[in-house]
Protein backbone atom coordinates (compact mmCIF):
# COMPACT_ATOMS: atom_id res chain seq x y z
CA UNK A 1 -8.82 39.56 13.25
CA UNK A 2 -11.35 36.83 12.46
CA UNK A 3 -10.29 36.60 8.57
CA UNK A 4 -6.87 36.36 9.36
CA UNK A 5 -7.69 33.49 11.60
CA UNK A 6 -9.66 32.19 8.96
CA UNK A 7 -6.94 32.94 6.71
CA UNK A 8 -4.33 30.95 8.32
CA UNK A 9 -7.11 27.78 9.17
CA UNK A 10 -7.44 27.59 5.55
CA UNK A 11 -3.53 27.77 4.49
CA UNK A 12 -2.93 25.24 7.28
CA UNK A 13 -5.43 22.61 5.96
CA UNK A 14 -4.70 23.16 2.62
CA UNK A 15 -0.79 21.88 3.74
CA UNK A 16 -2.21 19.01 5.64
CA UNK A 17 -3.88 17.87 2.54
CA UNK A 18 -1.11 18.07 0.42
CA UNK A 19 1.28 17.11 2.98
CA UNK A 20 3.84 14.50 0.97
CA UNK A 21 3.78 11.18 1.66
CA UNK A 22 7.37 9.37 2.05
CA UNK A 23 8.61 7.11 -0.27
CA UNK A 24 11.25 4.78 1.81
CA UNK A 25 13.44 3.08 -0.98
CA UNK A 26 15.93 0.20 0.30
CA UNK A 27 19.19 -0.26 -1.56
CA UNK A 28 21.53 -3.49 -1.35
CA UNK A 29 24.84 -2.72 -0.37
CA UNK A 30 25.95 -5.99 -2.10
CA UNK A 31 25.05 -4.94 -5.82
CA UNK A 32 27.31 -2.30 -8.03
CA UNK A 33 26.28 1.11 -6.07
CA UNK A 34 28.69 3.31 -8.16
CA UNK A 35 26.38 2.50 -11.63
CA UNK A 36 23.41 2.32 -9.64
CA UNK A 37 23.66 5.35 -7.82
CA UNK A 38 23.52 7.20 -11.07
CA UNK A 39 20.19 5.61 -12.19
CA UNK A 40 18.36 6.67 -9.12
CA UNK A 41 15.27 9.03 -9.50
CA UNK A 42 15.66 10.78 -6.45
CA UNK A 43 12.90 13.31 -7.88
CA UNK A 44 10.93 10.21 -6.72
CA UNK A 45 11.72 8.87 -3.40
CA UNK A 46 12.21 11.08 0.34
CA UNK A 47 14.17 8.25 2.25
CA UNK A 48 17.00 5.52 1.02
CA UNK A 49 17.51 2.80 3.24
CA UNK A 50 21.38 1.02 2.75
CA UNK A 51 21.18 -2.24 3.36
CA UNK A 52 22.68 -3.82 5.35
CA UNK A 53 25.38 -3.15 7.37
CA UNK A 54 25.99 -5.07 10.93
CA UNK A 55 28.79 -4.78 13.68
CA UNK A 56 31.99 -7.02 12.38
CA UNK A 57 32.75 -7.92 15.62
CA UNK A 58 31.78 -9.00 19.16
CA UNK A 59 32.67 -5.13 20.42
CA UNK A 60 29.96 -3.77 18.13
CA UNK A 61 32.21 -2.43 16.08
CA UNK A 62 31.08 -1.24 12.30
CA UNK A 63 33.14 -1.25 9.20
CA UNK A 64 31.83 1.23 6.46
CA UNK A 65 31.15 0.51 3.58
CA UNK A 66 33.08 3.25 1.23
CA UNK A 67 30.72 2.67 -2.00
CA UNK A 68 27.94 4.53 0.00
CA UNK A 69 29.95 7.73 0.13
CA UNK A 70 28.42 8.45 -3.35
CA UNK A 71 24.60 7.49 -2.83
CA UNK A 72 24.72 9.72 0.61
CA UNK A 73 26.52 12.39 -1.22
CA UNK A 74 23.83 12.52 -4.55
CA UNK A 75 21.25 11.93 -1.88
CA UNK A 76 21.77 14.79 0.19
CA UNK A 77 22.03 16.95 -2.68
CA UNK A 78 18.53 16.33 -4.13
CA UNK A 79 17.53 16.81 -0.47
CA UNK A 80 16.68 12.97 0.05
CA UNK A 81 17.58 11.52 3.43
CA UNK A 82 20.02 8.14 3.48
CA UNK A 83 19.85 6.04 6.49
CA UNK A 84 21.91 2.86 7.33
CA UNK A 85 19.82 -0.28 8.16
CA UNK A 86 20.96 -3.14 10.77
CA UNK A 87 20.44 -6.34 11.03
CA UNK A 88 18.40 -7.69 8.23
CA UNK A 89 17.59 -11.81 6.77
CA UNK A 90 20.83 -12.77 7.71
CA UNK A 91 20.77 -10.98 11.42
CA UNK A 92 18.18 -14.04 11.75
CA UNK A 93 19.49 -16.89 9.98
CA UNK A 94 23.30 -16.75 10.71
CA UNK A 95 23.68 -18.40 13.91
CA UNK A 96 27.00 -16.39 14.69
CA UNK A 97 25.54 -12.36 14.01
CA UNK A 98 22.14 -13.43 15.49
CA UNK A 99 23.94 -14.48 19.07
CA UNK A 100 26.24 -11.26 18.28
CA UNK A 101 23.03 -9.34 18.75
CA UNK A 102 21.92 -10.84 21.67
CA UNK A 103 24.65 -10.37 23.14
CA UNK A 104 24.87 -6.46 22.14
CA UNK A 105 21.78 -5.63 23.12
CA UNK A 106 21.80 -6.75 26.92
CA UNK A 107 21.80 -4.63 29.88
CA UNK A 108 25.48 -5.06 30.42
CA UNK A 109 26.81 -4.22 26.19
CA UNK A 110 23.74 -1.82 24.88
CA UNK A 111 25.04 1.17 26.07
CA UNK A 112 28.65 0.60 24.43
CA UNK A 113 26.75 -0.48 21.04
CA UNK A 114 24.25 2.13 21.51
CA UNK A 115 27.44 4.43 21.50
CA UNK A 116 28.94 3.46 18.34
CA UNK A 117 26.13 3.11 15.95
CA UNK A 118 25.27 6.35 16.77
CA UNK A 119 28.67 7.60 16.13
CA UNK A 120 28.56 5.64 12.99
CA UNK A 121 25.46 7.23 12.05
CA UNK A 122 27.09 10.70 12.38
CA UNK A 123 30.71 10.37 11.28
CA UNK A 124 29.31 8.84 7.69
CA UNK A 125 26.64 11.85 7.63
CA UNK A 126 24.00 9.26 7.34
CA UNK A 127 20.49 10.98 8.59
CA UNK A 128 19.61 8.21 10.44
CA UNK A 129 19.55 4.17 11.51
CA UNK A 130 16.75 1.64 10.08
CA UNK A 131 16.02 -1.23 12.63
CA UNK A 132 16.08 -4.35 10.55
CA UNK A 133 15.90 -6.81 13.44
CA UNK A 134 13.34 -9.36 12.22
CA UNK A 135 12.20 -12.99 13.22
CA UNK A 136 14.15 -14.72 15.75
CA UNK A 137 16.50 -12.10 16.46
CA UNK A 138 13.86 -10.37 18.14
CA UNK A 139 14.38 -10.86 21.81
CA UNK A 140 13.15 -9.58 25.21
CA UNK A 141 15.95 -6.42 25.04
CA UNK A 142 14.78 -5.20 21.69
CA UNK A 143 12.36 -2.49 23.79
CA UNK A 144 15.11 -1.23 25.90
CA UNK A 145 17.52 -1.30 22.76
CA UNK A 146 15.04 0.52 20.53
CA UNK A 147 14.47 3.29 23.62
CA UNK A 148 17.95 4.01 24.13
CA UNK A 149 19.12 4.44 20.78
CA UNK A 150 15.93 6.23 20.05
CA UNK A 151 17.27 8.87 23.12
CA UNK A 152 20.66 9.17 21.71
CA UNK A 153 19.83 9.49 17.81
CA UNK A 154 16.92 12.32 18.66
CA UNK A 155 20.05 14.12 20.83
CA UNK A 156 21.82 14.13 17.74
CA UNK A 157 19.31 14.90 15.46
CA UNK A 158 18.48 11.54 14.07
CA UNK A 159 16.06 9.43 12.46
CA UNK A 160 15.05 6.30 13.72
CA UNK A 161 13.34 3.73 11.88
CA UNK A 162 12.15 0.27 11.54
CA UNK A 163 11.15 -2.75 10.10
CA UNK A 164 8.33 -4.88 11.52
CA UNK A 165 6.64 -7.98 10.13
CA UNK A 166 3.30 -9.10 11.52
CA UNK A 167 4.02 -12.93 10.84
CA UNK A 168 7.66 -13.02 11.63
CA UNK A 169 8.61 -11.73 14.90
CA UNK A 170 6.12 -9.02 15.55
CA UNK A 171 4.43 -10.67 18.49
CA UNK A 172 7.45 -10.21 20.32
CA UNK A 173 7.83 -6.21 19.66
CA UNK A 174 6.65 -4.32 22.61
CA UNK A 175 4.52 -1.28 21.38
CA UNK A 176 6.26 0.99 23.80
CA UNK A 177 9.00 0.88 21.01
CA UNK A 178 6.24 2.68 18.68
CA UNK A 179 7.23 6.45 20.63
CA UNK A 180 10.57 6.09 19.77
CA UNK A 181 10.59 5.30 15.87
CA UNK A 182 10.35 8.85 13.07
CA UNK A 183 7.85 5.93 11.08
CA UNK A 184 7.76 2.12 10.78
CA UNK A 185 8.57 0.19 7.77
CA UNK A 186 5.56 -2.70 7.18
CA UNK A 187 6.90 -5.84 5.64
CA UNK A 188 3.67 -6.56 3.64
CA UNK A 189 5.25 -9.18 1.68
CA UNK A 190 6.75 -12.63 1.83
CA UNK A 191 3.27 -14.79 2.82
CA UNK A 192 5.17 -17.02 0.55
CA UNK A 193 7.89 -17.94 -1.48
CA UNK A 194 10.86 -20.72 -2.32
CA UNK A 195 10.72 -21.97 1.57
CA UNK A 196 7.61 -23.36 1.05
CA UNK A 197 7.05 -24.79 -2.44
CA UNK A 198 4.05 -26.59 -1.83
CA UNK A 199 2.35 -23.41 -1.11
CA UNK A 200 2.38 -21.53 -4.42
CA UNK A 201 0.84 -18.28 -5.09
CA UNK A 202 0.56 -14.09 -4.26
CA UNK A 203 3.60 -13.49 -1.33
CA UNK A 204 1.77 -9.89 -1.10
CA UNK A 205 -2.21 -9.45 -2.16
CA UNK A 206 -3.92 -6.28 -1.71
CA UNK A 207 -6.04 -8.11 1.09
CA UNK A 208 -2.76 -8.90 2.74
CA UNK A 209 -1.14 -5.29 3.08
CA UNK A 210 -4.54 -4.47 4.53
CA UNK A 211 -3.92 -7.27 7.09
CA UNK A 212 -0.76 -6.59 8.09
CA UNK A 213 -1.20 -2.24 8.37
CA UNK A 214 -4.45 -3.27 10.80
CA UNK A 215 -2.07 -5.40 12.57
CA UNK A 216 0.30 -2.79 13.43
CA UNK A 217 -2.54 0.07 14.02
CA UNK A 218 -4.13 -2.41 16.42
CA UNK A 219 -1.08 -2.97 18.38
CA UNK A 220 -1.09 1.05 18.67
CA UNK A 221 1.05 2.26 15.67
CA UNK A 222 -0.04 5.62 14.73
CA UNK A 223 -1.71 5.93 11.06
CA UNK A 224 1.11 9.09 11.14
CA UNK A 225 4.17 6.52 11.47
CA UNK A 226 2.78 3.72 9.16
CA UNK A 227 4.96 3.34 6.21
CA UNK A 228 3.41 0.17 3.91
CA UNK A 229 5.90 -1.68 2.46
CA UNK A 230 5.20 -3.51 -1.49
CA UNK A 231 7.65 -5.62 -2.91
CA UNK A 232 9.63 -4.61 -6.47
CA UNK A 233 9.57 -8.53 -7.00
CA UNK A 234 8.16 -12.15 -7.25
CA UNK A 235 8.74 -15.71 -6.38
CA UNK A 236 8.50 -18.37 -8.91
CA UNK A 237 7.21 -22.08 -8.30
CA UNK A 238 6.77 -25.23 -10.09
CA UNK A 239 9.24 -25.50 -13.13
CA UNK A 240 9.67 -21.38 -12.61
CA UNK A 241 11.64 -22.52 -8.75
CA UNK A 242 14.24 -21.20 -7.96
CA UNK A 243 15.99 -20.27 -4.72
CA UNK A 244 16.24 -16.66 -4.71
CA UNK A 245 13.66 -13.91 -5.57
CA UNK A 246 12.63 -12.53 -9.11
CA UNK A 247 13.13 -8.81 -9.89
CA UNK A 248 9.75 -7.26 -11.39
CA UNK A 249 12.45 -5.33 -14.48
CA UNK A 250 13.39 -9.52 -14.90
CA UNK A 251 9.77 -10.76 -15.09
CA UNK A 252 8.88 -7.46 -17.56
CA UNK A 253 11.73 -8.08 -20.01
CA UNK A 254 11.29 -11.85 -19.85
CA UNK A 255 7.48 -11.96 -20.33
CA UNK A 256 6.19 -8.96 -21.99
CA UNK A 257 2.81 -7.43 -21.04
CA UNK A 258 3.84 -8.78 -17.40
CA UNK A 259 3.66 -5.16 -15.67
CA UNK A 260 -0.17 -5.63 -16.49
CA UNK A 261 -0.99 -8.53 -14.13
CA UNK A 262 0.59 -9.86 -10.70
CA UNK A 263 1.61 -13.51 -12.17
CA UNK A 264 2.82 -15.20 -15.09
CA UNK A 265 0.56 -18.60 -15.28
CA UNK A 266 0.56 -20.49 -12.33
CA UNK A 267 4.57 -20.57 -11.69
CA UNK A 268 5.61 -16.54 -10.80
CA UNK A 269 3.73 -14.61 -8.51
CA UNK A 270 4.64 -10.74 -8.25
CA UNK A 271 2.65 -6.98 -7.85
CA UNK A 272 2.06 -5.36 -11.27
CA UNK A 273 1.33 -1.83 -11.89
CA UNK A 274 -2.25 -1.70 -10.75
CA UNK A 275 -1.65 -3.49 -7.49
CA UNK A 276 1.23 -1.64 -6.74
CA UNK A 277 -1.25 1.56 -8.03
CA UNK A 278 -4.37 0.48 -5.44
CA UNK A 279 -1.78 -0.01 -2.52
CA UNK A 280 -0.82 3.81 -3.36
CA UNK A 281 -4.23 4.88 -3.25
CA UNK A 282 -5.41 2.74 -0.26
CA UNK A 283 -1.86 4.20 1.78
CA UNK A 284 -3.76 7.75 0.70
CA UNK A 285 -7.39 7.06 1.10
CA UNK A 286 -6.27 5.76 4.98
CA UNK A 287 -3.92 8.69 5.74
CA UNK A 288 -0.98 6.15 6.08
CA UNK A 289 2.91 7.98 6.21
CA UNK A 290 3.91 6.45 2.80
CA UNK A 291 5.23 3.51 1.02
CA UNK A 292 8.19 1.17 1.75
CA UNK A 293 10.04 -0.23 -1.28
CA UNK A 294 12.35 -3.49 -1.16
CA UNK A 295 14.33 -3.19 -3.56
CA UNK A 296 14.74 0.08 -5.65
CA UNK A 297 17.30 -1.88 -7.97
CA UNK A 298 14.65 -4.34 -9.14
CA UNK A 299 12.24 -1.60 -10.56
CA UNK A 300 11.18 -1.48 -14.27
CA UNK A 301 12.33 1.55 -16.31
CA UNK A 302 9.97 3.93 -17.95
CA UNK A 303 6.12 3.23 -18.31
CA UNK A 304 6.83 -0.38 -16.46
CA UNK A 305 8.53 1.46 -13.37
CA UNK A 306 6.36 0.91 -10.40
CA UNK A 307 8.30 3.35 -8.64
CA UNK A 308 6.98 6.23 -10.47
CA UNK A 309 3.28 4.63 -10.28
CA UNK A 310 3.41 4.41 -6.94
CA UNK A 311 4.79 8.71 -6.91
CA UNK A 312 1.91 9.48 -9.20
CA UNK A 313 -0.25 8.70 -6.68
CA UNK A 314 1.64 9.40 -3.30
CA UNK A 315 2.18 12.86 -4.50
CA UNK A 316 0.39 13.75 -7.72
């Protein structure tokens, strides 16, 4: 009787220690999904996060998008879960869907919107919903939003996700919400960038993603739900400006050797391979869930990929 105990202790720690570590992948809904679809490794991620998709009207009503019928349906069958995410940069910055979500998420319209993204959710087979409600947009009804839908997805089987920034909005986030989310999503990224040009330099250092996971554990997230989150590209300054971002498979092709170091002179600022390696290691060393990616569609191919660095050490 006592070896069998013994026997099943030891099989049950060995799984523990080899438990594998989720790789959360977001995917713009804006670029060419049917090509991209069929470039995904989905050897190498557990979770894809579409991005984004908000209600089209004041009812809370959600239009689908059909080009995701094909990443849920290559998904699903390499066993790799697809959620939807709300809300988003542009949940915070367009005037009109930001007071669309206020307006949603009170006492007398959450139960209505609650309603139909779950029935989205289901009726598009998606496994789950990714709370992207960031900065501003983050009001005093985001707790009771979050708990709600959290009831209603776990009824249905459902994940429920998020993601949190420490800097942007994350004072406001009660951490009652933390029962209710499968794992949170930390945006460790975006310290700075093209809205502050004065400021150049790393958007997300080592030291920072350390920063921001403490944040989060301190506020009561537990180390089981953690999910870090590195970015897949850079921001340039100086005579390297420009408004939008830089993907890292850009800054590789353009300036060779780049995958080796996290900037190119003093004008693009990015994660190369070994950062994006000692962020693996430190979400192992710490017992974290996993890594978040934004966005898989900027990743290097081959030996430059910092998707499958990142796997290598996640879940060697």
């Amino acid at each position: 009787m006592k070896k069998s105990l013994v026997a099943i202790t030891f099989i049950a720690m060995i799984a523990v220690a080899h438990a594998q570590k989720v790789v959360v992948a977001y995917v713009p809904n804006w670029i060419e999904l049917e090509t991209f679809t069929d470039t995904i490794d989905y050897g190498k991620v557990t979770h894809l996060n579409v991005a984004f998709e908000n209600p089209a009207d004041d009812a809370g009503n959600m239009t689908f998008n059909k080009k995701d019928d094909a990443l849920i349906a290559k998904a699903h069958a390499k066993k790799v879960k697809v959620l939807v995410s709300i809300g988003g940069g542009s949940a915070s910055t367009n005037k009109e869907l930001m007071d669309r979500y206020f307006a949603l998420l009170t006492e007398e319209k959450r139960a209505g919107f609650v309603a139909k993204l779950v029935e989205y959710v289901v009726s598009h087979s998606f496994d789950g919903l990714d709370v992207d409600i960031e900065g501003p947009s983050i009001n005093t009804d985001y707790g009771a939003f979050v708990q709600d839908l959290g009831k209603a997805l776990k009824l249905r089987g459902k994940l429920l996700t998020s993601a949190l920034s420490k800097g942007y909005g994350g004072d406001k986030v009660p951490s009652s919400v933390f029962e209710w989310f499968d794992f949170v999503n930390i945006m460790a990224y975006d310290e700075s960038g093209p809205w502050n040009p004065d400021r150049p330099g790393q958007h997300s250092s080592f030291d920072a993603a350390k920063q921001n996971v403490k944040y989060w554990l301190d506020r009561g997230l537990p180390k089981s739900k953690a999910v870090l989150g590195v970015p897949f590209y850079g921001y340039g300054f100086g005579d390297a400006y420009r408004k939008g971002d830089y993907p890292f498979s850009e800054i590789v092709t353009t300036y060779p050797g780049a995958e080796k170091a996290d900037q190119v002179g003093s004008t693009i600022w990015y994660n190369g391979l070994a950062t994006i390696q000692a962020k693996a290691k430190y979400v192992v060393d710490e017992k974290l869930a996993g890594i978040m990616i934004w966005s898989l569609d900027s990743d290097a191919k081959g030996e430059k990929s910092l998707l499958a660095a990142l796997w290598a050490i996640l879940n060697p």
